[in-house]
Protein backbone atom coordinates (compact mmCIF):
# COMPACT_ATOMS: atom_id res chain seq x y z
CA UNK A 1 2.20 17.06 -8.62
CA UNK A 2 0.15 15.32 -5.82
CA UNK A 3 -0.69 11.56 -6.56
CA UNK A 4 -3.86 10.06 -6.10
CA UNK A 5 -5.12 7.59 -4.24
CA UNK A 6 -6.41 5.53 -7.50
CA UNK A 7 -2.94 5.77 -8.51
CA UNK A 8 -1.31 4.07 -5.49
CA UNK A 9 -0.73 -0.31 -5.04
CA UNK A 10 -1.27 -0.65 -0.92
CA UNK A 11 1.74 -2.55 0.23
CA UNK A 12 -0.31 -5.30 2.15
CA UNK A 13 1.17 -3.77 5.32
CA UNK A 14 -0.98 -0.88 6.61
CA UNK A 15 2.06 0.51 9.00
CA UNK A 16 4.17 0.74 5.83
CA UNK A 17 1.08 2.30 3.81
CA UNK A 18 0.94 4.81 6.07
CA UNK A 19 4.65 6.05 5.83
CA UNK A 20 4.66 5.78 1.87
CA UNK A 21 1.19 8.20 1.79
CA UNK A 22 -1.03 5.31 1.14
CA UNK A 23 1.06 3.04 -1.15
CA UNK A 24 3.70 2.25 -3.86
CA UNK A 25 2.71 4.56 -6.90
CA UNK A 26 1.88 2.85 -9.86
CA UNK A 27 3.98 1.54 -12.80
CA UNK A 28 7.47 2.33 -10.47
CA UNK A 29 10.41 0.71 -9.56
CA UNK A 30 11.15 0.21 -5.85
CA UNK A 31 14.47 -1.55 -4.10
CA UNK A 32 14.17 -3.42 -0.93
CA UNK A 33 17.62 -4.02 0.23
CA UNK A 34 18.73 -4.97 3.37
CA UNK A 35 20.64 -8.27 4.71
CA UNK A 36 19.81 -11.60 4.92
CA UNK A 37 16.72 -12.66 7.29
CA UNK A 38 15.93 -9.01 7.29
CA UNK A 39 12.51 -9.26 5.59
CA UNK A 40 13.11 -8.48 2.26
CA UNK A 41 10.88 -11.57 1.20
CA UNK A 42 7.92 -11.19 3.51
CA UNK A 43 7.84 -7.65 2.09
CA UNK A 44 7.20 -8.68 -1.41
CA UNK A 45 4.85 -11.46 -0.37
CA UNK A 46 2.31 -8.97 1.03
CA UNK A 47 2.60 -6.75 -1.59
CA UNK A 48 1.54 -9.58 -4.03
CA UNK A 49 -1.00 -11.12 -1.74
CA UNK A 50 -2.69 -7.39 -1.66
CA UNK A 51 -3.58 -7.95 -5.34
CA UNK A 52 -7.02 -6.90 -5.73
CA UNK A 53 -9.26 -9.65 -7.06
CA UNK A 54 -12.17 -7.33 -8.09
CA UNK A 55 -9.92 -5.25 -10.20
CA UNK A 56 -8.34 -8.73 -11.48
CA UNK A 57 -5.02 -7.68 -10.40
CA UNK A 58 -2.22 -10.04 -11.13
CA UNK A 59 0.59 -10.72 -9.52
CA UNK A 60 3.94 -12.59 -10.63
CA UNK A 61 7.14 -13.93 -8.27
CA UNK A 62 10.55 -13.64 -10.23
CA UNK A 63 13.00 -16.09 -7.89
CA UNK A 64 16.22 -16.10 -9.11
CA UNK A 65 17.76 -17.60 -5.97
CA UNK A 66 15.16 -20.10 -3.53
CA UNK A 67 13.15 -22.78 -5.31
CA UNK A 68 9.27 -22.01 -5.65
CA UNK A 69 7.94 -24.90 -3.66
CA UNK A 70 10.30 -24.26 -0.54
CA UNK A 71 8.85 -20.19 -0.95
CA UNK A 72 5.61 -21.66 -1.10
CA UNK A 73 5.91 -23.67 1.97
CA UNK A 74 7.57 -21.11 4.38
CA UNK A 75 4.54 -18.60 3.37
CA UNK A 76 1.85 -21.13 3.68
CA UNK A 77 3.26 -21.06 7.24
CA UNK A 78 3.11 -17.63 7.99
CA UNK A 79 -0.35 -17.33 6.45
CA UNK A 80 0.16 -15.98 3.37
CA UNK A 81 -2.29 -17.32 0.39
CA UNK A 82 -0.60 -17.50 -2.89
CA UNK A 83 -2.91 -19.57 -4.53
CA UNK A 84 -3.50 -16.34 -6.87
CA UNK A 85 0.03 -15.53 -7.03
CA UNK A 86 1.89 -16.45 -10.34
CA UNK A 87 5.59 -17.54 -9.90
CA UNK A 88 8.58 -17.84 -12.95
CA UNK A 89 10.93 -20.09 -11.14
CA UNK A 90 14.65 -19.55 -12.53
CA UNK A 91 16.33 -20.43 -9.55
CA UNK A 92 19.34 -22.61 -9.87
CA UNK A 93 18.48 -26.64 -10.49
CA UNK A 94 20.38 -29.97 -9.67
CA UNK A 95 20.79 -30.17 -13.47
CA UNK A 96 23.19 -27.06 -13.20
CA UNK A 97 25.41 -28.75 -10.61
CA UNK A 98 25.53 -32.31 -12.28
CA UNK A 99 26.90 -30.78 -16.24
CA UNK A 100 23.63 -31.90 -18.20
CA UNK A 101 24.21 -28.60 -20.38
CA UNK A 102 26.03 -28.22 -23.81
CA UNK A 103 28.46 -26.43 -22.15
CA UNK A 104 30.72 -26.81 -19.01
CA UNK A 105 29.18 -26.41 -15.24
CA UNK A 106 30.66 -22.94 -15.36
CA UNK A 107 28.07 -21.34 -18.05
CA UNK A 108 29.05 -18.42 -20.63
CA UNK A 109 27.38 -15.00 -19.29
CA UNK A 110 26.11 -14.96 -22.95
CA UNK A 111 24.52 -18.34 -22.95
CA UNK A 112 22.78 -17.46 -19.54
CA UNK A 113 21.50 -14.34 -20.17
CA UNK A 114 19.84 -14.89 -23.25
CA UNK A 115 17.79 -17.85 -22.01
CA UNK A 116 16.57 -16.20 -18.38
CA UNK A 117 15.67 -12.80 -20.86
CA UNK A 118 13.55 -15.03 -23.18
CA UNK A 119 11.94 -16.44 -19.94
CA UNK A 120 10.60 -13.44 -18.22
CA UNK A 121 9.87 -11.93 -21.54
CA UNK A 122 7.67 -14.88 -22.32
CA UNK A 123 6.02 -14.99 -18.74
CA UNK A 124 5.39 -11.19 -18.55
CA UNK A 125 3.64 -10.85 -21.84
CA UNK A 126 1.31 -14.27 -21.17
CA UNK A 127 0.37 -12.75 -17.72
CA UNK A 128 0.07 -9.28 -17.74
CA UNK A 129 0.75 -8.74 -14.19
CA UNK A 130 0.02 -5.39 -12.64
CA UNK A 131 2.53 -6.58 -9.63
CA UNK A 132 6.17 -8.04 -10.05
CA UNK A 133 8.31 -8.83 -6.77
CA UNK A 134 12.17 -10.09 -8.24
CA UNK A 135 13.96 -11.70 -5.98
CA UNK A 136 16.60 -11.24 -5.80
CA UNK A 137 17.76 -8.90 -9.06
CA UNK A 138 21.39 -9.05 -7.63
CA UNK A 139 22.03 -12.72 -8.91
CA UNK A 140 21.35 -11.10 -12.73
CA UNK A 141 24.73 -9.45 -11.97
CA UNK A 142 26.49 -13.51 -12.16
CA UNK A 143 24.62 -13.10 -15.46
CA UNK A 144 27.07 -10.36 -17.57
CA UNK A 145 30.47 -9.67 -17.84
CA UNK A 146 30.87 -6.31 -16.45
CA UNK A 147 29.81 -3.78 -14.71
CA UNK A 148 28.24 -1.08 -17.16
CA UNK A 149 26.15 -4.29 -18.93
CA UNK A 150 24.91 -5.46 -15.54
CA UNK A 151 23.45 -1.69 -14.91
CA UNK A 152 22.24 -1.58 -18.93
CA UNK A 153 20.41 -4.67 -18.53
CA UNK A 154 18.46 -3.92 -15.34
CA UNK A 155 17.86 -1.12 -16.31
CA UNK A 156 16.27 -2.19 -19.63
CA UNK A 157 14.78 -5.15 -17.41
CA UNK A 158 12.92 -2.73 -14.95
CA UNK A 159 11.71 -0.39 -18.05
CA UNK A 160 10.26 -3.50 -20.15
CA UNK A 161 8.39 -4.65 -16.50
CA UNK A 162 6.76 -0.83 -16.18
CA UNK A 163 6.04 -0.11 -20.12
CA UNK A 164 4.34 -3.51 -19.53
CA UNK A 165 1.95 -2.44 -16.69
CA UNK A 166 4.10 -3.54 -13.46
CA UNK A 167 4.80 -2.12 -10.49
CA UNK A 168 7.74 -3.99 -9.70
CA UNK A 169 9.71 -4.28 -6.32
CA UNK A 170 12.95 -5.94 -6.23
CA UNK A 171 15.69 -6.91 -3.77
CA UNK A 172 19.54 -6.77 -2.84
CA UNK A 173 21.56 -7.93 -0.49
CA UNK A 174 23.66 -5.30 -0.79
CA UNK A 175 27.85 -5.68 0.89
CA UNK A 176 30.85 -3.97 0.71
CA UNK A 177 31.94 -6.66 -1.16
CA UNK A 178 29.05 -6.40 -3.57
CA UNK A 179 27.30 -3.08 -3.34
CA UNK A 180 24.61 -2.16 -4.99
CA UNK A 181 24.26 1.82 -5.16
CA UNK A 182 23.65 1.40 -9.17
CA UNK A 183 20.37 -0.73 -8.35
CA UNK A 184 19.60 2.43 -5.96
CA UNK A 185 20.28 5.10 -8.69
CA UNK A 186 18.13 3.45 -11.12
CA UNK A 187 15.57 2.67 -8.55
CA UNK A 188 12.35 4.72 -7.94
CA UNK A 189 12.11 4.16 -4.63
CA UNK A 190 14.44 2.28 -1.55
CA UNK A 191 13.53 0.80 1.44
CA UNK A 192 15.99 -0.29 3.75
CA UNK A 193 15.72 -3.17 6.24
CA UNK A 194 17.82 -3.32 9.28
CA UNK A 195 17.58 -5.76 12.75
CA UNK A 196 20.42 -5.21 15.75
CA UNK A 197 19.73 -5.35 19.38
CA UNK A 198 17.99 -2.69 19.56
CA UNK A 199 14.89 -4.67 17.40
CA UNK A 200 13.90 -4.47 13.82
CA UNK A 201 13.57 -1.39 11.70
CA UNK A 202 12.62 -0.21 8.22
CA UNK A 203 13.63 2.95 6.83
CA UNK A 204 12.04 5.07 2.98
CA UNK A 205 15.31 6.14 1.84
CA UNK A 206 14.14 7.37 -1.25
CA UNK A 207 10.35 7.70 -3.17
CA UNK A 208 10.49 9.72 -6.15
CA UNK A 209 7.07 11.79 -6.57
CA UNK A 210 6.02 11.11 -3.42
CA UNK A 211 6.69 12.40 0.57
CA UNK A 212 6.96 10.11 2.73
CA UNK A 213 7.22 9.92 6.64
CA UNK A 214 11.09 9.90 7.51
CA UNK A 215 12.36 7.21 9.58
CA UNK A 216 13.41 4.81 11.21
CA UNK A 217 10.09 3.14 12.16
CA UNK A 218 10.01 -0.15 14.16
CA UNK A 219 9.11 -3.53 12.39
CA UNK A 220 8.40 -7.04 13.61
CA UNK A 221 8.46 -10.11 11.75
CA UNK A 222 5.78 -12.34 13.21
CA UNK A 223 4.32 -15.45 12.76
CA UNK A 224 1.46 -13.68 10.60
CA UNK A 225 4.29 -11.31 8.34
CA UNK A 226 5.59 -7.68 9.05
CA UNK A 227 4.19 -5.34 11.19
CA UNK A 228 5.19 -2.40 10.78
CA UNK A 229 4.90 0.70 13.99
CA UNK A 230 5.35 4.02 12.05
CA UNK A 231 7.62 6.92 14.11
CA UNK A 232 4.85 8.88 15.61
CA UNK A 233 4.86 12.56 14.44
CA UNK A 234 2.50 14.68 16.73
CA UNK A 235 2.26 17.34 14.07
CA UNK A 236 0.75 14.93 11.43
CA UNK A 237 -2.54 14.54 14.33
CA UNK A 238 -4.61 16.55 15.90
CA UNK A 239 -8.65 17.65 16.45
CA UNK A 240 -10.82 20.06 17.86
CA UNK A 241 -12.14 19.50 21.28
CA UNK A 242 -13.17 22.31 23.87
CA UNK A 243 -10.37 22.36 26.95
CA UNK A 244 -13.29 21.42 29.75
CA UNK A 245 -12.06 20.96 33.31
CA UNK A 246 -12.37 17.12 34.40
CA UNK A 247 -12.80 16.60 37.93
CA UNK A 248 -10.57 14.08 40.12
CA UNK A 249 -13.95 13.25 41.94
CA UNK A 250 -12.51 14.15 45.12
CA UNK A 251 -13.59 18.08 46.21
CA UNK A 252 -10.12 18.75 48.18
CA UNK A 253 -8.23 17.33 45.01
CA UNK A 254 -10.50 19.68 42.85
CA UNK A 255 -10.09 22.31 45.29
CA UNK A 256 -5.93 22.06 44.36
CA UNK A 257 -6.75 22.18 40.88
CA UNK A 258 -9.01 24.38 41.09
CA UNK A 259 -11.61 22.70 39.60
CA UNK A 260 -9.87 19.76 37.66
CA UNK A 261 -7.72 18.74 35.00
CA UNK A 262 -8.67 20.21 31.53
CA UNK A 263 -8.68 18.08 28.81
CA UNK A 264 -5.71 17.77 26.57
CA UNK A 265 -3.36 18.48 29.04
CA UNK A 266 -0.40 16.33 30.32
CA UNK A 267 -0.05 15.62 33.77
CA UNK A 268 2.68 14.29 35.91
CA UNK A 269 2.18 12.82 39.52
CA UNK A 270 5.24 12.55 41.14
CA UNK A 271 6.36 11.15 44.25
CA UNK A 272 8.30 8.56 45.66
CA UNK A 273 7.72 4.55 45.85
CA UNK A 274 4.16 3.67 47.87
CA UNK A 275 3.18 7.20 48.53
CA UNK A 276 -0.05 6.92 46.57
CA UNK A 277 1.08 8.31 43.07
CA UNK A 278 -0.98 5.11 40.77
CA UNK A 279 -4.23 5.44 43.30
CA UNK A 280 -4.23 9.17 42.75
CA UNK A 281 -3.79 8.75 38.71
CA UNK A 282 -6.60 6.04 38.81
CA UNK A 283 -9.11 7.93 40.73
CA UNK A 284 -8.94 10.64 37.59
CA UNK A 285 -9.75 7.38 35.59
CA UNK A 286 -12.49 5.58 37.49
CA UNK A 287 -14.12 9.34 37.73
CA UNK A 288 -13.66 9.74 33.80
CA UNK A 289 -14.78 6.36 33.04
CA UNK A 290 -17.78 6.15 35.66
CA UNK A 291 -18.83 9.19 33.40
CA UNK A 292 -18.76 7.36 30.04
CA UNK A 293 -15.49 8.47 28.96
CA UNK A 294 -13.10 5.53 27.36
CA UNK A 295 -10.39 5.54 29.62
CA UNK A 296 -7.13 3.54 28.73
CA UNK A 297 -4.39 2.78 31.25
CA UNK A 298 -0.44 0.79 30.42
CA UNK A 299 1.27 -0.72 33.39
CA UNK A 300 4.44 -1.77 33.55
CA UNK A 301 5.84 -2.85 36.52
CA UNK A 302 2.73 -4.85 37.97
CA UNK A 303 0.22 -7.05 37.07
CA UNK A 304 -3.47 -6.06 35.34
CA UNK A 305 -4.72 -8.37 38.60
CA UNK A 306 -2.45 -6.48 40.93
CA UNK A 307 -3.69 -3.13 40.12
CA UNK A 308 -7.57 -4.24 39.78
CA UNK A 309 -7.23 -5.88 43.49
CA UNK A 310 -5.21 -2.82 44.85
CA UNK A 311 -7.73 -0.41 43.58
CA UNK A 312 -10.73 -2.12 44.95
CA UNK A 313 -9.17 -2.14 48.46
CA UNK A 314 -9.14 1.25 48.46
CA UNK A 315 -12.56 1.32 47.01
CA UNK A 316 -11.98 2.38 44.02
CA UNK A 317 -14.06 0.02 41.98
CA UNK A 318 -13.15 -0.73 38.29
CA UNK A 319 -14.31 -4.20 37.76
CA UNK A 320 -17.65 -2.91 36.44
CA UNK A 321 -15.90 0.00 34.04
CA UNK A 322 -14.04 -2.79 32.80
CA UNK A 323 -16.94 -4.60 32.02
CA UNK A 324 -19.26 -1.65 30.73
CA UNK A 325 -16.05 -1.16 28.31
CA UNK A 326 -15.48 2.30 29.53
CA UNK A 327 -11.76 1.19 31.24
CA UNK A 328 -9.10 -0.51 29.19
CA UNK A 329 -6.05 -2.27 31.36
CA UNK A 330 -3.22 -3.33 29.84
CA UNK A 331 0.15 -4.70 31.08
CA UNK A 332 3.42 -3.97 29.34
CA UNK A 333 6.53 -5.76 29.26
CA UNK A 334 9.02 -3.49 28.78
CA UNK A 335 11.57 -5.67 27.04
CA UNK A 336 8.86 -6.69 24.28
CA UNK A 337 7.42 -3.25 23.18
CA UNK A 338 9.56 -0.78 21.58
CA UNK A 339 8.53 2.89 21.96
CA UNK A 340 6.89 2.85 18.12
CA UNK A 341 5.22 -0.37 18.92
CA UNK A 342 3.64 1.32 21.92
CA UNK A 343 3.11 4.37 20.39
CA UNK A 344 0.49 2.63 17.89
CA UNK A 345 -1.10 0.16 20.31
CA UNK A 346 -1.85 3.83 22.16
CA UNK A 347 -3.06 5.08 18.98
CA UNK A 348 -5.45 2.51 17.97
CA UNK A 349 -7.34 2.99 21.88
CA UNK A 350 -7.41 6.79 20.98
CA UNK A 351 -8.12 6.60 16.90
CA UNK A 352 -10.43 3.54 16.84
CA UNK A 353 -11.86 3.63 20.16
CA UNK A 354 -11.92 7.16 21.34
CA UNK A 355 -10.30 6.83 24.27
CA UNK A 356 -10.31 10.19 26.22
CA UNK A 357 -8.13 10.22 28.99
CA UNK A 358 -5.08 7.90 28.83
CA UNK A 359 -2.70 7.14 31.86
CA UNK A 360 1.59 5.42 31.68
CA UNK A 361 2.57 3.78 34.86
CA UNK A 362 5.23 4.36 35.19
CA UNK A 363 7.89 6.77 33.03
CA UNK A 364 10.42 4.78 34.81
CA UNK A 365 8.66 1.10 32.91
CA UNK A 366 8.20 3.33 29.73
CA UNK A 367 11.76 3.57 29.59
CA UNK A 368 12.79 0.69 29.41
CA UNK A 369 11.42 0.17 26.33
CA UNK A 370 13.40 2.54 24.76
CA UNK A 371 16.54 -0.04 25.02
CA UNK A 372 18.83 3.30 25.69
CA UNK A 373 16.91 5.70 23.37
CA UNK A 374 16.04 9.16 24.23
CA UNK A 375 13.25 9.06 27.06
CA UNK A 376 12.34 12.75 26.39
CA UNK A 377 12.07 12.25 22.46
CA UNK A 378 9.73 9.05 22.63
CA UNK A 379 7.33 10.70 25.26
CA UNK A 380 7.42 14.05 23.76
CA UNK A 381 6.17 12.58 20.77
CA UNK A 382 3.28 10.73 22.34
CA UNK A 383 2.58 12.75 24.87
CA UNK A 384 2.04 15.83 22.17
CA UNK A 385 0.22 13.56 19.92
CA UNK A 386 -2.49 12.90 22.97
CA UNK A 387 -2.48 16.42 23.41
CA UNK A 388 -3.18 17.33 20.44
CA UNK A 389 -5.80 14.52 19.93
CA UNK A 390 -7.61 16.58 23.06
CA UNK A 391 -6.90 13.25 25.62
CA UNK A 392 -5.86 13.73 29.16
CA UNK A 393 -2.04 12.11 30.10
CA UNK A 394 -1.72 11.23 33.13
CA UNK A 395 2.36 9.64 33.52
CA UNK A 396 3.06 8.51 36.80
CA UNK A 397 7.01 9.45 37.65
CA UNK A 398 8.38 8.09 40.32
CA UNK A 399 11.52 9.51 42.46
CA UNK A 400 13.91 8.19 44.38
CA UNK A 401 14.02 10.18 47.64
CA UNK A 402 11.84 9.03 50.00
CA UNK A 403 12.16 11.93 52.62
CA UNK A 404 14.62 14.69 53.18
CA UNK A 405 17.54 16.05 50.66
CA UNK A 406 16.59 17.82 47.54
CA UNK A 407 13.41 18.04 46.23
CA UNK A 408 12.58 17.11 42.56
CA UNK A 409 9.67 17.29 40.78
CA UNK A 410 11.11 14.47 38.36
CA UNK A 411 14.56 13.00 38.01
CA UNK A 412 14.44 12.46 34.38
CA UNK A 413 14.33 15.55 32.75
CA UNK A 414 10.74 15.70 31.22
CA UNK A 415 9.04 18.24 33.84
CA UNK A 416 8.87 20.55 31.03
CA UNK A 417 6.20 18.02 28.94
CA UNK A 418 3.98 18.80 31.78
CA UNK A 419 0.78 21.02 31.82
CA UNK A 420 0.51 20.04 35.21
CA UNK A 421 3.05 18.95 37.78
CA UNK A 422 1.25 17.17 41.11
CA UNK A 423 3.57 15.85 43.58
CA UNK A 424 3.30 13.66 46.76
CA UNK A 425 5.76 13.57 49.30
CA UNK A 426 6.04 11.40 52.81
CA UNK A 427 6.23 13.08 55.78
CA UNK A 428 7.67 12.18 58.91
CA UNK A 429 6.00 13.16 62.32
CA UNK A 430 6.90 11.69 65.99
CA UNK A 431 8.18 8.33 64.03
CA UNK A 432 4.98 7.75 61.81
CA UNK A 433 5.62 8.89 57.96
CA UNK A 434 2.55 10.69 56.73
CA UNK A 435 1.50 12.04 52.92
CA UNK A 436 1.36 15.35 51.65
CA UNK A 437 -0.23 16.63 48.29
CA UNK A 438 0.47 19.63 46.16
CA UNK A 439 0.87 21.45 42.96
CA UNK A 440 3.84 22.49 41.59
CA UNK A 441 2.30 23.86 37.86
CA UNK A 442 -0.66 24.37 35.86
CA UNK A 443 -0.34 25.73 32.96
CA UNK A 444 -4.06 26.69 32.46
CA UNK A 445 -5.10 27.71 35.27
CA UNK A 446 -4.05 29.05 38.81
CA UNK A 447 -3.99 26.57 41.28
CA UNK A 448 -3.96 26.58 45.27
CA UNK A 449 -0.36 27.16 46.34
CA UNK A 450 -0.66 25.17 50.03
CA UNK A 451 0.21 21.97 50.71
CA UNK A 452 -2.72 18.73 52.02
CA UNK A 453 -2.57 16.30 53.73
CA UNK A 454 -3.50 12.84 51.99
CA UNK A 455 -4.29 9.65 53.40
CA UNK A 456 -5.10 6.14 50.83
CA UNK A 457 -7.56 4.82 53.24
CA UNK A 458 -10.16 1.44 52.50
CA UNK A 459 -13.07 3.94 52.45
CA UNK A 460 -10.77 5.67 49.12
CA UNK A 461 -8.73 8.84 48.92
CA UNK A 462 -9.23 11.32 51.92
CA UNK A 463 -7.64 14.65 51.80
CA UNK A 464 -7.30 17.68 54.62
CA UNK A 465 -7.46 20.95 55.15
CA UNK A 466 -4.26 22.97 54.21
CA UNK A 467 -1.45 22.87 55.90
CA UNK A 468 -1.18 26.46 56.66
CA UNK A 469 1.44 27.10 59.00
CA UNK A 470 3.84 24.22 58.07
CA UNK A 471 7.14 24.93 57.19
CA UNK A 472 9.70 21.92 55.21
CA UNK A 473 7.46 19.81 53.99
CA UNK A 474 9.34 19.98 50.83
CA UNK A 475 12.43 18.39 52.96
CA UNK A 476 10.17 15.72 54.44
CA UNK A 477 10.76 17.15 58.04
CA UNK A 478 7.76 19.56 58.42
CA UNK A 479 7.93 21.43 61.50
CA UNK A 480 4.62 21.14 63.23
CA UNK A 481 2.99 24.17 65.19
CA UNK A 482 1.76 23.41 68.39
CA UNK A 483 -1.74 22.01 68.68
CA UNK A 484 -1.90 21.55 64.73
CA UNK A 485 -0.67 17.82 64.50
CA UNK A 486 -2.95 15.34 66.01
C-alpha cells in the first residue's frame, strides 16, 4: 500500500526527503547508526526543528550520553532553533562519579533501569510529542544484564514511544566490539552514515513500507547542518519538449550540422589544448542565450573572469547575457564538489530556473571530482538526466595529441554518451599550425562529411569553405594540392 503524503514527518533535510519519498512515515521507528562525528546528531536535530508549529507538533530530545546545555550550545552554533524543542536530560552527572547514591559508584542494572523507565514514561505522557530523537539508545544496553533483556526492553521502549504518537529516530554507534544488528532488526527503518577520503555519505539501508532511492548519496556537514546531494537517477526525470534544431549562429558551423544542434542532445567538442574547443562551445551559448534561452555553463580549470575576458576578445560578448540573467557562469573546484554535489547544483539551474542548454568545461576538470570514481557512470547519469529534461550538453573533452599519431575522438571512453561528436584538430602547413573543424556523429541527423577550416579571430569565429581535396588532416599533416593553400 502506497503512503501518503499527510502521512509522512519531512526530515528537515530536503536532499534526504527526497530519497525517503518525501519523509519518515508516521508513528515508525528509524536507526541512524554510523560512527562518531558522522552526523548522527545533526540528523535528529533537523528532524525535530522541522516540527510543524501550525499543526502544534512537539518534539522531545532523549540524551542519554552529552549534557543538554553543551547540545544546546553546539546547535545554537550551527543555527539550529530549539527554543520549541523539549529535552529529558538523563545523561550521566558529577553526582554519579563522586558516590552520592545509596549504592556503590558501580550501580545495579536493576536500580538503573527502573528509574531512567519511570523518567521517559513520565516525560512522554506530560508532552505528547509527535517527534522523539534518542540519543544514543545504545547506552540503555549498560542498563540490563544481558543480552535478550537489552533487545526486550527496546523493544518495549520503541513500542510505548509509537502507541504514544511518536515517530521516533534513534542512534548507535555501532562496533565490532559492540554491534548493534538487534537495534537494526527491530528497527523500521536504517540509515547509515559514513565519511572516508573520498567525502561524506549517507546510505537508506532499510524503510519498511516505503521505496526509497538506493544509495550512496553524498552529504556535507556544514556550518548551517547536513546537506544532503541525492545519487542522480536519470530515469526518475524527464519532460516533453519538441527536438528543434538550435543554431551555432555561425552559417558554416550550421552548414556542418546541418542546421544546428537539436535540443536534448549531448554534444562533445573535442580537440586538443588551445585549438578553440571552449570558444566553439560558448558561441552555442551566447547564440542560445542572446535568444532568451537560460543558458548555464561550469568551468573548471579557469577563472569566471578568465573566460568572460577571453570571450569578449574574440567578440563574443556575454557581459550583457550575464546581466539580462539569460547566462549563468560558474567556476568549480574540483577538489570541493563531489559528482552528487554537482549533479544537484546542475539540477537546481535546470529544475528551478529552466535552464535550456547547459555546457562542462572540461570532462577532464569534471573528473576530478570524482576522487577515482567511475567518469562514465557520473556523466552518464547527468548527462541522460539533461537529456531527458530536453537541455542541450555541450562537454568540452580535451585530448592530448596535438598533431600527428592516432586520432581520437576522446581518450576517456565516453564517445558513446554523445549525440554528437565535433572535433578540432591543428594543422600544420609550411611551419604555421592551422585549425580544422568537423563532424564525426550525429545521431539525428546527417551531417556534412568534409572537413573546414576554422580560424578564432578578434572579429569572432570564421570558418571556410571545405577542404575538398585534402588528404591527412586526421594525422595533422594534410597534404595540400597545389594552388589550394594560401
Amino acid at each position: 500500500m502506497s503512503i501518503n503524503a499527510k502521512d509522512r514527518l519531512p526530515s528537515g533535510i530536503p536532499g534526504l526527503d527526497e530519497i525517503i519519498q518525501g519523509g519518515f512515515i508516521q508513528n515508525r521507528s528509524y536507526l541512524i547508526r554510523g560512527l562518531p562525528g558522522s552526523g548522527k546528531t545533526t540528523l535528529g536535530l533537523h528532524f525535530l526543528c522541522s516540527a510543524s508549529a501550525k499543526n502544534n507538533e512537539k518534539s522531545l530530545y532523549i540524551t542519554l550520553s552529552e549534557n543538554e546545555n553543551i547540545i544546546r550550545d553546539n546547535a545554537g552554533r550551527l543555527g539550529f532553533d530549539l527554543s520549541r524543542v523539549h529535552f529529558l536530560d538523563l545523561s550521566p552527572t558529577s553526582a554519579h562519579f563522586s558516590g552520592s547514591k545509596d549504592y556503590t559508584i558501580f550501580f545495579p542494572a536493576e536500580v538503573e533501569q527502573e528509574e531512567t523507565t519511570q523518567k521517559i514514561v513520565t516525560a512522554v505522557k506530560k508532552l505528547k510529542p509527535k517527534r522523539v530523537f534518542i540519543d544514543a539508545i545504545t547506552q540503555l544496553r549498560y542498563l540490563t544484564v544481558d543480552t535478550y533483556h537489552y533487545r526486550r526492553q527496546v523493544l518495549s521502549f520503541l513500542r510505548f514511544l509509537i502507541e504514544s504518537g511518536a515517530t521516533v529516530l534513534l542512534t548507535s554507534e555501532g562496533s565490532p566490539e559492540a554491534p548493534d544488528e538487534d537495534l537494526q532488526f527491530l528497527s523500521d527503518g536504517v540509515i547509515q552514515l559514513d565519511f572516508s577520503s573520498a567525502g561524506r555519505s549517507i546510505s537508506i539501508k532499510k524503510f519498511r513500507g516505503s521505496d526509497f532511492r538506493s544509495g550512496p548519496h553524498a552529504m556535507a556537514l556544514t556550518n548551517r547542518g547536513m546537506v544532503v546531494y541525492p545519487k542522480l537517477i536519470p530515469e526518475d526525470f524527464g519532460r516533453e519538449f519538441i527536438p528543434e534544431t538550435m543554431s551555432s549562429g555561425v552559417p558554416e558551423i550550421d552548414r556542418l550540422l546541418y542546421g544546428g544542434l537539436e535540443r536534448g542532445t549531448v554534444t562533445i567538442i573535442s580537440g586538443p589544448s588551445g585549438v578553440g574547443k571552449t570558444s566553439l562551445g560558448m558561441q552555442f551559448v551566447k547564440e542560445a542565450a542572446s535568444h532568451g534561452e537560460y543558458a548555464s555553463v561550469y568551468i573548471f580549470e579557469e577563472s569566471v573572469d578568465t573566460l568572460m575576458h577571453r570571450s569578449e576578445s574574440i567578440g563574443l560578448s556575454v557581459n550583457d547575457l550575464l546581466k539580462r540573467g539569460t547566462l549563468n557562469i560558474t567556476h568549480i573546484e574540483p577538489l570541493k564538489y563531489l559528482p552528487d554535489q554537482l549533479a544537484n547544483l546542475v539540477r537546481r539551474e535546470v529544475e528551478q530556473k529552466g535552464a535550456r542548454i547547459v555546457m562542462l568545461d572540461s570532462i577532464a576538470g569534471y573528473k576530478l571530482s570524482l576522487l577515482g570514481g567511475d567518469l562514465a557512470q557520473h556523466l552518464h547519469a547527468l548527462s541522460k538526466y539533461l537529456s531527458n529534461m530536453g537541455v542541450t550538453v555541450l562537454l568540452i573533452n580535451e585530448v592530448e595529441t596535438i598533431a600527428g599519431g592516432i586520432f581520437k575522438a576522446t581518450e576517456a571512453g565516453i564517445s558513446y554518451l554523445a549525440d554528437n561528436i565535433i572535433f578540432m584538430r591543428y594543422l600544420e602547413y609550411r611551419g604555421q599550425l592551422r585549425r580544422a573543424i568537423g563532424v564525426l556523429k550525429k545521431r539525428l541527423t546527417d551531417f556534412e562529411r568534409t572537413l573546414r577550416e576554422i580560424a578564432i579571430t578578434e572579429k569572432g569565429i570564421q570558418v571556410g569553405a571545405p577542404l575538398t581535396n585534402l588528404r591527412g588532416i586526421l594525422q595533422g599533416m594534410p597534404d595540400w594540392p597545389a594552388g589550394e593553400a594560401s
